[in-house]
N, C-alpha and C. Protein backbone atom coordinates (compact mmCIF):
# COMPACT_ATOMS: atom_id res chain seq x y z
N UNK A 1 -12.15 -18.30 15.08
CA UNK A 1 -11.28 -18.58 13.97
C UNK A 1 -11.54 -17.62 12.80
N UNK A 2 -12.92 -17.19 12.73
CA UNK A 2 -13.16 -16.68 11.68
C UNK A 2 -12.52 -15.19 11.60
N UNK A 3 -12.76 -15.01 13.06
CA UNK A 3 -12.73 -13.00 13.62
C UNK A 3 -10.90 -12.75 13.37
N UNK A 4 -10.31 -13.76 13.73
CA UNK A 4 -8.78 -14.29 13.65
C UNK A 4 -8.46 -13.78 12.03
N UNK A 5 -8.99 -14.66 11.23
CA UNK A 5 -8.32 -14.44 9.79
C UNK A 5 -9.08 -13.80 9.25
N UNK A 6 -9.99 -12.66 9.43
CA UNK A 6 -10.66 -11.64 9.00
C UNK A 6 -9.78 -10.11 9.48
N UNK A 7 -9.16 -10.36 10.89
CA UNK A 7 -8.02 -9.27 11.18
C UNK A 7 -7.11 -9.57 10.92
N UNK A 8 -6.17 -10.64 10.50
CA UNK A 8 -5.03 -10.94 9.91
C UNK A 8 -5.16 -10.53 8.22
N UNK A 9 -6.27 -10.61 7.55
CA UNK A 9 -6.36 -9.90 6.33
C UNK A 9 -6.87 -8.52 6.12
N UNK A 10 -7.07 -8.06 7.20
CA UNK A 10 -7.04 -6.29 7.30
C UNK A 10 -5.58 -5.88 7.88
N UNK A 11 -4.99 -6.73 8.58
CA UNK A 11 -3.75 -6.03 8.64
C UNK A 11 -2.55 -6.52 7.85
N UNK A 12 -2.59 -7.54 6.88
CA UNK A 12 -1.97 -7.95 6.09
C UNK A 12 -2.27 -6.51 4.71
N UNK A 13 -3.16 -6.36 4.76
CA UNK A 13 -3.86 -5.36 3.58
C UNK A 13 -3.61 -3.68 4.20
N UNK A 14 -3.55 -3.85 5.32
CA UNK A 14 -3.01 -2.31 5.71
C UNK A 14 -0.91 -2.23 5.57
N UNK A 15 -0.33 -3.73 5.72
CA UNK A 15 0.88 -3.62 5.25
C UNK A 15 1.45 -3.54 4.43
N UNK A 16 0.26 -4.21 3.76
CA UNK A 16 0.87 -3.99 2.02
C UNK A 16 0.87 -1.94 1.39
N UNK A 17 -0.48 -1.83 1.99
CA UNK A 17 -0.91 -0.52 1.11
C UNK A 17 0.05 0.74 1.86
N UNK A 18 0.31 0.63 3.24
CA UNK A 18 0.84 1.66 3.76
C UNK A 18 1.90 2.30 3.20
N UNK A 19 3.03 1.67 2.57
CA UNK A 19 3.97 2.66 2.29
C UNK A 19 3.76 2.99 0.75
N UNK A 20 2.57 2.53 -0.11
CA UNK A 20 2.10 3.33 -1.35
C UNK A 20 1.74 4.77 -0.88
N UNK A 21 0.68 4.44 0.08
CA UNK A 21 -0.17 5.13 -0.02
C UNK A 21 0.65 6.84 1.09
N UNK A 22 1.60 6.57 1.96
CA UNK A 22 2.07 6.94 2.85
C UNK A 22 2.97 7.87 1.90
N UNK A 23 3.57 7.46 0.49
CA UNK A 23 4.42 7.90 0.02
C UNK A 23 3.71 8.84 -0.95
N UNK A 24 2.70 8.55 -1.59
CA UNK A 24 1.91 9.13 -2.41
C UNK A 24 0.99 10.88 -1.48
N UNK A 25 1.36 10.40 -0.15
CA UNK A 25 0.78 11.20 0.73
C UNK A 25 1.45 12.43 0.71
N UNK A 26 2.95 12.04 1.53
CA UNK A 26 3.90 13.30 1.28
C UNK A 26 3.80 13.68 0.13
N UNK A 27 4.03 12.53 -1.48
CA UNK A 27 4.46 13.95 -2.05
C UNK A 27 3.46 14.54 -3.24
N UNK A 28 1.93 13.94 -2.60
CA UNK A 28 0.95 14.78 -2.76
C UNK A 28 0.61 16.49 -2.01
N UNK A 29 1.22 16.40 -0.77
CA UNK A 29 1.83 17.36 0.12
C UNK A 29 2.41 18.44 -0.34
N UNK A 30 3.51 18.01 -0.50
CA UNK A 30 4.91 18.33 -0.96
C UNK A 30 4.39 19.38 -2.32
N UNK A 31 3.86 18.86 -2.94
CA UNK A 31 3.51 18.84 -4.25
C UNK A 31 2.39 20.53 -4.36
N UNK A 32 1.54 20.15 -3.62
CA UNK A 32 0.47 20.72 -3.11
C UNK A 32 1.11 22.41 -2.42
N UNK A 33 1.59 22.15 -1.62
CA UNK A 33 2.46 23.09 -1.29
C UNK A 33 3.37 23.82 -2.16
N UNK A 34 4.14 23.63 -3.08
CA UNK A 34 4.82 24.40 -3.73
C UNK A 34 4.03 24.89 -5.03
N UNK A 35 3.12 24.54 -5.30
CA UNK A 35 2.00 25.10 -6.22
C UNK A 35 1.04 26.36 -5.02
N UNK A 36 0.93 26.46 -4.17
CA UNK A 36 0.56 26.84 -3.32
C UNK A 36 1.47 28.86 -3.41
N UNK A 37 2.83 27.94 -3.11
CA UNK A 37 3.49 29.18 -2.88
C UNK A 37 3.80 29.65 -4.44
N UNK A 38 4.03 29.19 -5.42
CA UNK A 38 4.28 29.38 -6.78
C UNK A 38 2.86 29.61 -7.54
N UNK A 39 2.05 29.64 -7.05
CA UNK A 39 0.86 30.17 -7.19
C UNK A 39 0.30 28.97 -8.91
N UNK A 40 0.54 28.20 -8.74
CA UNK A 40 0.44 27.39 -10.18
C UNK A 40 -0.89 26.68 -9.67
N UNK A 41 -1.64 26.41 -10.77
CA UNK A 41 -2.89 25.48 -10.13
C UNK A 41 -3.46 24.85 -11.33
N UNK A 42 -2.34 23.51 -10.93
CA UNK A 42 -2.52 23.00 -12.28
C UNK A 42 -2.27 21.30 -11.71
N UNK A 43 -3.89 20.93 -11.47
CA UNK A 43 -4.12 19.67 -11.15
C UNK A 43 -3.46 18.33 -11.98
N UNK A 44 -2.59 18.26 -12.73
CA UNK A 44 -2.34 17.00 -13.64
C UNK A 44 -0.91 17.06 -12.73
N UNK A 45 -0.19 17.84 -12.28
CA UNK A 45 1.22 18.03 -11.98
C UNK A 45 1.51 17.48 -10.37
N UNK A 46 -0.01 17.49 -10.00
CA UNK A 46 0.33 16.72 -8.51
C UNK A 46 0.04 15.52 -8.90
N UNK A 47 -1.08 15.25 -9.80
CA UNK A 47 -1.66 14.10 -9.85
C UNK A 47 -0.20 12.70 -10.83
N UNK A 48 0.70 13.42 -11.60
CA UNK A 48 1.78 12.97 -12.00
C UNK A 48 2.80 12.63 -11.08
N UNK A 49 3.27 13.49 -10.49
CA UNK A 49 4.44 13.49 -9.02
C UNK A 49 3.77 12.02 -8.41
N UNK A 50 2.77 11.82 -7.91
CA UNK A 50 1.91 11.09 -7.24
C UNK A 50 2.13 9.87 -7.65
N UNK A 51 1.53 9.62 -9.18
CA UNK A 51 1.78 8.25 -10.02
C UNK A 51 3.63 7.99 -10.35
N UNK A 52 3.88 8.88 -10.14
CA UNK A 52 5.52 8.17 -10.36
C UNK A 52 5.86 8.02 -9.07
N UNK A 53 5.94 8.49 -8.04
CA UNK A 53 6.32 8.34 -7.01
C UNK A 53 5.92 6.76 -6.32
N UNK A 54 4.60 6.73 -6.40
CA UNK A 54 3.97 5.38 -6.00
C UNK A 54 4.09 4.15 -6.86
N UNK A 55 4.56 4.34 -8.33
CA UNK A 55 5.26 3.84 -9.17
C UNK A 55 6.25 3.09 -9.08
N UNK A 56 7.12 3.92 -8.30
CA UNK A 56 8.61 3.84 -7.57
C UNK A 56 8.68 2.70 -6.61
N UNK A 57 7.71 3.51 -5.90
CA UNK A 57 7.88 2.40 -4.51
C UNK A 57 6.98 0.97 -4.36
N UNK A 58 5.98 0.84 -5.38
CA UNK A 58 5.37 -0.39 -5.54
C UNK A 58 6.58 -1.00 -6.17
N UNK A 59 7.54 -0.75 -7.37
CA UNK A 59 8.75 -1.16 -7.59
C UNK A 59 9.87 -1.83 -7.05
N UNK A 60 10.04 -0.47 -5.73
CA UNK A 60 11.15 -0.81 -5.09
C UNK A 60 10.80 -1.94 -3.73
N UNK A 61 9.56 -2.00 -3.31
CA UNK A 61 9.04 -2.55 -2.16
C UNK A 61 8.05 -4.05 -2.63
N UNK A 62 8.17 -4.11 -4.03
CA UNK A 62 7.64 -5.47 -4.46
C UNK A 62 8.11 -7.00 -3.78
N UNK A 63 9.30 -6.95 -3.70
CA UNK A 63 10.01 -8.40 -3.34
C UNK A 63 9.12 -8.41 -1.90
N UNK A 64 9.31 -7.13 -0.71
CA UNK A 64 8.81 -7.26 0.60
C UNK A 64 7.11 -7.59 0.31
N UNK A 65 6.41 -7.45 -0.55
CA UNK A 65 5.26 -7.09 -0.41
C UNK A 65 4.99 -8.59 -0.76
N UNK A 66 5.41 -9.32 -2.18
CA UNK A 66 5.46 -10.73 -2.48
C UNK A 66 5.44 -11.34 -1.10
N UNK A 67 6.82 -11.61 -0.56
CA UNK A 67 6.95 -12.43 0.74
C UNK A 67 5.89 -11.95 2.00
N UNK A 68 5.07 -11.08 1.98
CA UNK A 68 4.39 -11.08 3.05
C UNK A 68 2.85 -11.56 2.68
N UNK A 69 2.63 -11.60 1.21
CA UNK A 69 1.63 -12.22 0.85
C UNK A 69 1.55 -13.22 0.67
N UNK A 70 2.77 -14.01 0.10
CA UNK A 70 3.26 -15.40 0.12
C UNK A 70 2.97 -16.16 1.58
N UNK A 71 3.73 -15.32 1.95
CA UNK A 71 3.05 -15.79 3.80
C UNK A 71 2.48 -16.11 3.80
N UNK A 72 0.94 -15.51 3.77
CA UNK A 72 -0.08 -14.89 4.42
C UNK A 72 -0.66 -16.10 3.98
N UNK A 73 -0.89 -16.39 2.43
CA UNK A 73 -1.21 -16.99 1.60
C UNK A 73 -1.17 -18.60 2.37
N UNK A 74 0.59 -18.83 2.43
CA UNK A 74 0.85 -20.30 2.94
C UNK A 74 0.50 -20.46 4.51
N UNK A 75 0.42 -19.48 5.20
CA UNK A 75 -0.56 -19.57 6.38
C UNK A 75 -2.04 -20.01 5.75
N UNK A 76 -2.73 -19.43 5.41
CA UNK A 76 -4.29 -19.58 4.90
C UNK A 76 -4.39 -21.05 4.51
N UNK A 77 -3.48 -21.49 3.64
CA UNK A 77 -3.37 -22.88 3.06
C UNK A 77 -3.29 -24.26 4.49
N UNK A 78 -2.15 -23.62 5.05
CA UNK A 78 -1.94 -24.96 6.37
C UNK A 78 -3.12 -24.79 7.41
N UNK A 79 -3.47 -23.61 7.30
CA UNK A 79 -5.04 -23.56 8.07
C UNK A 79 -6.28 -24.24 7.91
N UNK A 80 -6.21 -24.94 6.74
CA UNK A 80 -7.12 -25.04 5.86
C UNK A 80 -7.92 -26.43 6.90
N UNK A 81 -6.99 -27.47 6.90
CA UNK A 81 -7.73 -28.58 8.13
C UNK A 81 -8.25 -28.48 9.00
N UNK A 82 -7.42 -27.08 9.73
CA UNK A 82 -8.22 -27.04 11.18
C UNK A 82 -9.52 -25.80 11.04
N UNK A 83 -9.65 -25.56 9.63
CA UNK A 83 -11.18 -25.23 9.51
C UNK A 83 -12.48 -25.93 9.20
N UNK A 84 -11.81 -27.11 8.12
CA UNK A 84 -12.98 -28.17 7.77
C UNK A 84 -13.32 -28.93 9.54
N UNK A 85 -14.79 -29.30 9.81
CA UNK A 85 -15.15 -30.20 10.79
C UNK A 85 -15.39 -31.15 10.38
């Protein structure tokens, strides 16, 4: 039971973070790259792109992220009996 809701909250926590972190990835990339070819090297300008971007999508992907924690949450709760002995 325990090994159960110890991987249900690593993969509850890898669903939440993936498309921050996934998005912050490319257009740390992205970012990285055209300073690259433009020869600019000027660390605040990826590190900006980055925070708005992930900005964005913690924004736009909030409602999904609520309801899967809400879940998770009201699972944990109705579990709760068949953990006390």
């Amino acid at each position: 039971m325990v090994v159960q809701l110890v991987r249900q909250s690593v993969m509850v926590a890898f669903y939440l973070s993936a498309p921050i972190l996934s998005v912050a990835l490319a257009v740390g990339l992205t970012v990285s790259v055209l300073q690259t070819v433009t020869q600019i090297q000027e660390q605040t300008i990826a590190f900006t792109f980055k925070l708005f971007a992930a900005g964005f999508v913690l924004f736009a992907m909030l409602p999904w992220m609520l309801s899967i924690s809400v879940g998770f949450a009201v699972q944990l709760v109705r579990a709760i009996p068949t953990m006390v002995y």
